[in-house]
C-alpha atoms as a PDB file:
ATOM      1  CA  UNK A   1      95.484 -38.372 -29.078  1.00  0.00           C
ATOM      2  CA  UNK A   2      94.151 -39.289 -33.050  1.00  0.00           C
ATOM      3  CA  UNK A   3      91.209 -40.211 -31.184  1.00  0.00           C
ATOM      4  CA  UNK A   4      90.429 -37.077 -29.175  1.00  0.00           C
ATOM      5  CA  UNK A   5      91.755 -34.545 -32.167  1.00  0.00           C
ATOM      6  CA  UNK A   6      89.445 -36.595 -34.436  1.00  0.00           C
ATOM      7  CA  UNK A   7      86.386 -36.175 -32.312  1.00  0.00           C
ATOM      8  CA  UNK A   8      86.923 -32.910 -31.634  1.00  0.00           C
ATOM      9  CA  UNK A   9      87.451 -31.428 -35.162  1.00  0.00           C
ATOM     10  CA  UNK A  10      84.229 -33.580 -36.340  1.00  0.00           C
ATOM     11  CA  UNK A  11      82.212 -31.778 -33.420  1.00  0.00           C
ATOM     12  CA  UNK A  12      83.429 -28.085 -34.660  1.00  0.00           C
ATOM     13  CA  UNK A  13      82.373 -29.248 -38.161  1.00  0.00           C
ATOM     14  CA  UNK A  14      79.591 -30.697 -36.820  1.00  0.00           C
ATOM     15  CA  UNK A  15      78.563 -26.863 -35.198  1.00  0.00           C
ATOM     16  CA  UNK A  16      79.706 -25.559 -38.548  1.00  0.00           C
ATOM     17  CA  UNK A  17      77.750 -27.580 -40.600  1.00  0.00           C
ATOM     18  CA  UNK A  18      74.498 -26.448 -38.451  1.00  0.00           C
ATOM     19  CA  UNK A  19      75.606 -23.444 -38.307  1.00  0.00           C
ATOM     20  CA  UNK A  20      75.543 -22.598 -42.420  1.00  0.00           C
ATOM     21  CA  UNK A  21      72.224 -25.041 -42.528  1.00  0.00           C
ATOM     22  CA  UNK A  22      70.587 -22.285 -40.106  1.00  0.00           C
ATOM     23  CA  UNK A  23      71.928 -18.996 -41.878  1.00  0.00           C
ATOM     24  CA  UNK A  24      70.641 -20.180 -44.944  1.00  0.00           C
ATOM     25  CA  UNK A  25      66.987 -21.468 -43.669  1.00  0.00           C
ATOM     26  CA  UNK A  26      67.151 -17.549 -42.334  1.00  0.00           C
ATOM     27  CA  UNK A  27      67.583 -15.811 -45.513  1.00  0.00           C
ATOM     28  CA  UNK A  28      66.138 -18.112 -48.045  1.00  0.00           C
ATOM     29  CA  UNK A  29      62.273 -16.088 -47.808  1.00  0.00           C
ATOM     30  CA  UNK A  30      64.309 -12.549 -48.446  1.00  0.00           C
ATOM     31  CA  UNK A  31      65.923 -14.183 -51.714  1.00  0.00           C
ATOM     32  CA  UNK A  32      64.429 -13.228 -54.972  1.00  0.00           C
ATOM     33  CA  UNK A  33      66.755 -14.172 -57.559  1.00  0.00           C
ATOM     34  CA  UNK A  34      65.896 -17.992 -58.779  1.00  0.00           C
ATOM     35  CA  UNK A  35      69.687 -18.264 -60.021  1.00  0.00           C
ATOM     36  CA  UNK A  36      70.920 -17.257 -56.202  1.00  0.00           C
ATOM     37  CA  UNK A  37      67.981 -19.335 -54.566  1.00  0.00           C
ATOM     38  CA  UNK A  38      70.058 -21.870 -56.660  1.00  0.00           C
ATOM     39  CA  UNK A  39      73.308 -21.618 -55.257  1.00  0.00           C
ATOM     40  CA  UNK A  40      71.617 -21.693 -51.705  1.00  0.00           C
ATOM     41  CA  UNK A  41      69.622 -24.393 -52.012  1.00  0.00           C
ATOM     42  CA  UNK A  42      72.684 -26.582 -53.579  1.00  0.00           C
ATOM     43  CA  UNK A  43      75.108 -25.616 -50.781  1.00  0.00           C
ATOM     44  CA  UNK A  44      72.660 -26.297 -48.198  1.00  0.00           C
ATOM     45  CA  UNK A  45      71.808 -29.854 -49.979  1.00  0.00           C
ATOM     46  CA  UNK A  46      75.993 -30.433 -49.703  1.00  0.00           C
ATOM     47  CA  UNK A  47      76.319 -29.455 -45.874  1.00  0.00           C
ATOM     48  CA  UNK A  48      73.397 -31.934 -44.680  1.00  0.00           C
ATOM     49  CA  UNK A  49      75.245 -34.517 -46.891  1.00  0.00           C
ATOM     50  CA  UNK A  50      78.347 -33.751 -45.260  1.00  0.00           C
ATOM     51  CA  UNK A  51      76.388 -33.346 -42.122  1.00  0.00           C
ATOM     52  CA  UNK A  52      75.499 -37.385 -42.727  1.00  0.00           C
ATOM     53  CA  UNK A  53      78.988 -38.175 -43.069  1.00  0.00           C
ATOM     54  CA  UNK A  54      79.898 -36.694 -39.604  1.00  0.00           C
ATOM     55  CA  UNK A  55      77.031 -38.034 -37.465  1.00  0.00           C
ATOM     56  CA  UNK A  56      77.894 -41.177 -38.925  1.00  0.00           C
ATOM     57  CA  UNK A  57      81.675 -40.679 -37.794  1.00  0.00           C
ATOM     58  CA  UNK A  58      80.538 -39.555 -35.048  1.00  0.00           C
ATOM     59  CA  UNK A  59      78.149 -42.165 -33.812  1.00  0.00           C
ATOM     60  CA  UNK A  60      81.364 -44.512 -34.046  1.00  0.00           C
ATOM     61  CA  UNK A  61      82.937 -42.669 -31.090  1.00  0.00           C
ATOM     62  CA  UNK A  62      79.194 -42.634 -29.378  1.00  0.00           C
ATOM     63  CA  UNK A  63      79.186 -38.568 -29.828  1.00  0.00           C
ATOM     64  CA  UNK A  64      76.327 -36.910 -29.998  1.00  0.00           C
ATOM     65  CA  UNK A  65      78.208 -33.563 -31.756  1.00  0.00           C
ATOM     66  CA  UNK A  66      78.406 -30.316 -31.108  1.00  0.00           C
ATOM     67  CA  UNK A  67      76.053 -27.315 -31.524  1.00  0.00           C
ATOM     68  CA  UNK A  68      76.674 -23.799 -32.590  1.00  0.00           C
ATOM     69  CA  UNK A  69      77.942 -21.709 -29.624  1.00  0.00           C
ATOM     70  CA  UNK A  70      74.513 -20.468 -28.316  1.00  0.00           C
ATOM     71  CA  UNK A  71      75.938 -16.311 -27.939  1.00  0.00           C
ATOM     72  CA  UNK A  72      76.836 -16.959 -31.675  1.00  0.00           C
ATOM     73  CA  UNK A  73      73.929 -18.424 -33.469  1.00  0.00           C
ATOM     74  CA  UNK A  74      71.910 -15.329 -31.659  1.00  0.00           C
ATOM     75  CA  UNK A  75      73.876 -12.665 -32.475  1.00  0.00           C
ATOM     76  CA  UNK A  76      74.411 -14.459 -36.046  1.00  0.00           C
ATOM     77  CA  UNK A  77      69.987 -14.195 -36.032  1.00  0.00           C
ATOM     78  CA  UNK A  78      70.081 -10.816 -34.456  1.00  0.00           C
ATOM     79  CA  UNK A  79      72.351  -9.360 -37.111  1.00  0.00           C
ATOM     80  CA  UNK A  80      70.466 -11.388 -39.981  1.00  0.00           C
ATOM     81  CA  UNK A  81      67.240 -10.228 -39.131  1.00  0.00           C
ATOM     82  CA  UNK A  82      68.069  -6.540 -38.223  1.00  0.00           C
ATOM     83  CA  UNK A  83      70.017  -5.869 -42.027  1.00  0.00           C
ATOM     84  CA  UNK A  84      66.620  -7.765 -44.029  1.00  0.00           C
ATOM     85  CA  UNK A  85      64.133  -5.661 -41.663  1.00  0.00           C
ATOM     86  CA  UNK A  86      66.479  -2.463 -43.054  1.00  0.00           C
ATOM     87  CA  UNK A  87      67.176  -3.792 -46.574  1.00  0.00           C
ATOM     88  CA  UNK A  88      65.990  -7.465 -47.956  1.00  0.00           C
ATOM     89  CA  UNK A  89      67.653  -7.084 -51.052  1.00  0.00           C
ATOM     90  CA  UNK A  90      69.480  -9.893 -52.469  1.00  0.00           C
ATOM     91  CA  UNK A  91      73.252  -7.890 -52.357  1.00  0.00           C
ATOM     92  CA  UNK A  92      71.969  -8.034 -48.248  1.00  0.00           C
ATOM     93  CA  UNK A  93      71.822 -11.430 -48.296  1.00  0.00           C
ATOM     94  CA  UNK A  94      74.550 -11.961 -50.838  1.00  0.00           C
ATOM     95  CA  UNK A  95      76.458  -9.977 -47.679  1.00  0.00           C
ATOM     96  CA  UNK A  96      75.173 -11.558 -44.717  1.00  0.00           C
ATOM     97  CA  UNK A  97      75.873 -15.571 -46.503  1.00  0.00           C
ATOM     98  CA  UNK A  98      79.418 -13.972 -47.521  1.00  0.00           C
ATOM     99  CA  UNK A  99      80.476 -12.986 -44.349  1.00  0.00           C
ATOM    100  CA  UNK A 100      78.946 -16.376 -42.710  1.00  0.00           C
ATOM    101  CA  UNK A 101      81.305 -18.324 -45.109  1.00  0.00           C
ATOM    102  CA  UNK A 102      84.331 -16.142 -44.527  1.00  0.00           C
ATOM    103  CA  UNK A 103      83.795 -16.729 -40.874  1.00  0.00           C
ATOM    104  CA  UNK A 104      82.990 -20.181 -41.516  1.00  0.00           C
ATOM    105  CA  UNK A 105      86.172 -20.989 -43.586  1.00  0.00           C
ATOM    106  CA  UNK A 106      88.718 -19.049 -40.905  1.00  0.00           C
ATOM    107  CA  UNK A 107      87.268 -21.198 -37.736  1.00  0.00           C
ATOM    108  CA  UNK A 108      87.496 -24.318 -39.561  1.00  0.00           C
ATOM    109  CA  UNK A 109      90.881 -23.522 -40.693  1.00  0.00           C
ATOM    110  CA  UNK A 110      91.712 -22.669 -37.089  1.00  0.00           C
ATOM    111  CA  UNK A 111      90.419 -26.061 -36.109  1.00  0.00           C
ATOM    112  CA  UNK A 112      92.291 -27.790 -38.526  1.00  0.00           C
ATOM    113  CA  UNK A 113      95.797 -26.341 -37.638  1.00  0.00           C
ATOM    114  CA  UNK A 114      94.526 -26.895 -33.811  1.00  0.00           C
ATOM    115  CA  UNK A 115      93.748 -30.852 -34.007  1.00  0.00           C
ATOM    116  CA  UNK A 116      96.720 -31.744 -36.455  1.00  0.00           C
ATOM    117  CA  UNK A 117      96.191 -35.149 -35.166  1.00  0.00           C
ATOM    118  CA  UNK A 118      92.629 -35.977 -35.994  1.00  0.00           C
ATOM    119  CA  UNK A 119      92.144 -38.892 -38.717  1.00  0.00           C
ATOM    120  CA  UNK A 120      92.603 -38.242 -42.283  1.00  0.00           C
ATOM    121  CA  UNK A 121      89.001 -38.918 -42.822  1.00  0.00           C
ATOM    122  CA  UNK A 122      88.316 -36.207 -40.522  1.00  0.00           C
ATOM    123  CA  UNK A 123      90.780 -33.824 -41.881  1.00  0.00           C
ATOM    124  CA  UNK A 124      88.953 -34.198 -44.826  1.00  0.00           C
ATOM    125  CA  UNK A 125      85.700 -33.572 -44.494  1.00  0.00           C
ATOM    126  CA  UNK A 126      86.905 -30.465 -43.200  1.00  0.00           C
ATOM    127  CA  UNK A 127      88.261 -29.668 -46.255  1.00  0.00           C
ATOM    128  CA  UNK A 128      85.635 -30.232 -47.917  1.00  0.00           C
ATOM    129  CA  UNK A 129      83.711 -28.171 -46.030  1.00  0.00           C
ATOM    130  CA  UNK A 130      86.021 -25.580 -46.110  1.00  0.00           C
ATOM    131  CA  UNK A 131      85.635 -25.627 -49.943  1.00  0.00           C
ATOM    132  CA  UNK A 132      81.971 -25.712 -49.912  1.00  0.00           C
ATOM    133  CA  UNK A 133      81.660 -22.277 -47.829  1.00  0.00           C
ATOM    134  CA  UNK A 134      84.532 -20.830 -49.904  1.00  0.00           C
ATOM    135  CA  UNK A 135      82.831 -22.095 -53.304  1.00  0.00           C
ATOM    136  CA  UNK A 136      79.268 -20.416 -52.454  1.00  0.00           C
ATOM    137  CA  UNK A 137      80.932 -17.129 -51.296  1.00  0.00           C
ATOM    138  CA  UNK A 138      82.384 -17.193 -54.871  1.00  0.00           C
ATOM    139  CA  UNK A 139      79.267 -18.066 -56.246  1.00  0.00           C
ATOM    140  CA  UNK A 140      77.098 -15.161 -54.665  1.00  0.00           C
ATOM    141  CA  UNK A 141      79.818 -12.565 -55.385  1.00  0.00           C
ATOM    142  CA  UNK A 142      77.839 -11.065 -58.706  1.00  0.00           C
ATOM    143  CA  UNK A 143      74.871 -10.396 -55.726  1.00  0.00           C
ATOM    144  CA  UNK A 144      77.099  -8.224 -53.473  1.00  0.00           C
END
């Protein structure tokens, strides 16, 4: 059971991970504050070193992760690029990254009251995580 909630909570964070990666890649070009270009680029930096950490776990159970639910990472794009096409202000973006991490920080939440049994290691990385998406949405706040 450690084995299966452990390689199931690394896949979500995995997905998660990827997922913030992506919404950031997908604003970045509408940002014109340096300061909030700043707090992008940094959190982005921590979730592919975090993203290291899991493939790495995860190569020990030969999994190849988990990819953001397809219907998700489109409507995620759809909604992106439809609120910069009408405004590409930097409170837009502030509001599109917010509501990513909000998002981001309830699922993985979910998924760590859902695989109690996962690995400590595991459990924290999620946490970590967790702290990185609530951490930027704090961050951007002065944007909104």
């Amino acid at each position: 059971m450690i084995e299966k909630d452990t390689i199931r909570l690394l896949r979500e964070c995995d997905a998660g991970v990827k997922m913030g990666v992506n919404s950031i890649d997908e604003v970045m070009e509408n940002v014109h504050s340096d300061e909030l270009k700043k707090f992008l680029r940094e959190c982005k930096y921590e979730h592919d070193k975090l993203n290291d950490e899991i493939k790495s776990l995860l190569a020990k159970y030969n999994d190849d992760g988990k990819s953001p639910a397809p219907i998700a990472a489109g409507m995620s794009w759809i909604k992106t690029n439809i609120k910069l096409a009408v405004d590409g202000s930097d409170a837009t973006v502030a509001d599109l990254i917010t509501d990513g991490c909000n998002m981001g920080v309830k699922s993985l939440n979910r998924y760590l009251n859902q695989y109690k049994a996962a690995d400590e290691v595991s459990k924290d990385i999620t946490k970590r995580l967790i702290n990185l998406e609530e951490k930027l949405a704090i961050d951007i706040r002065k944007f909104l």
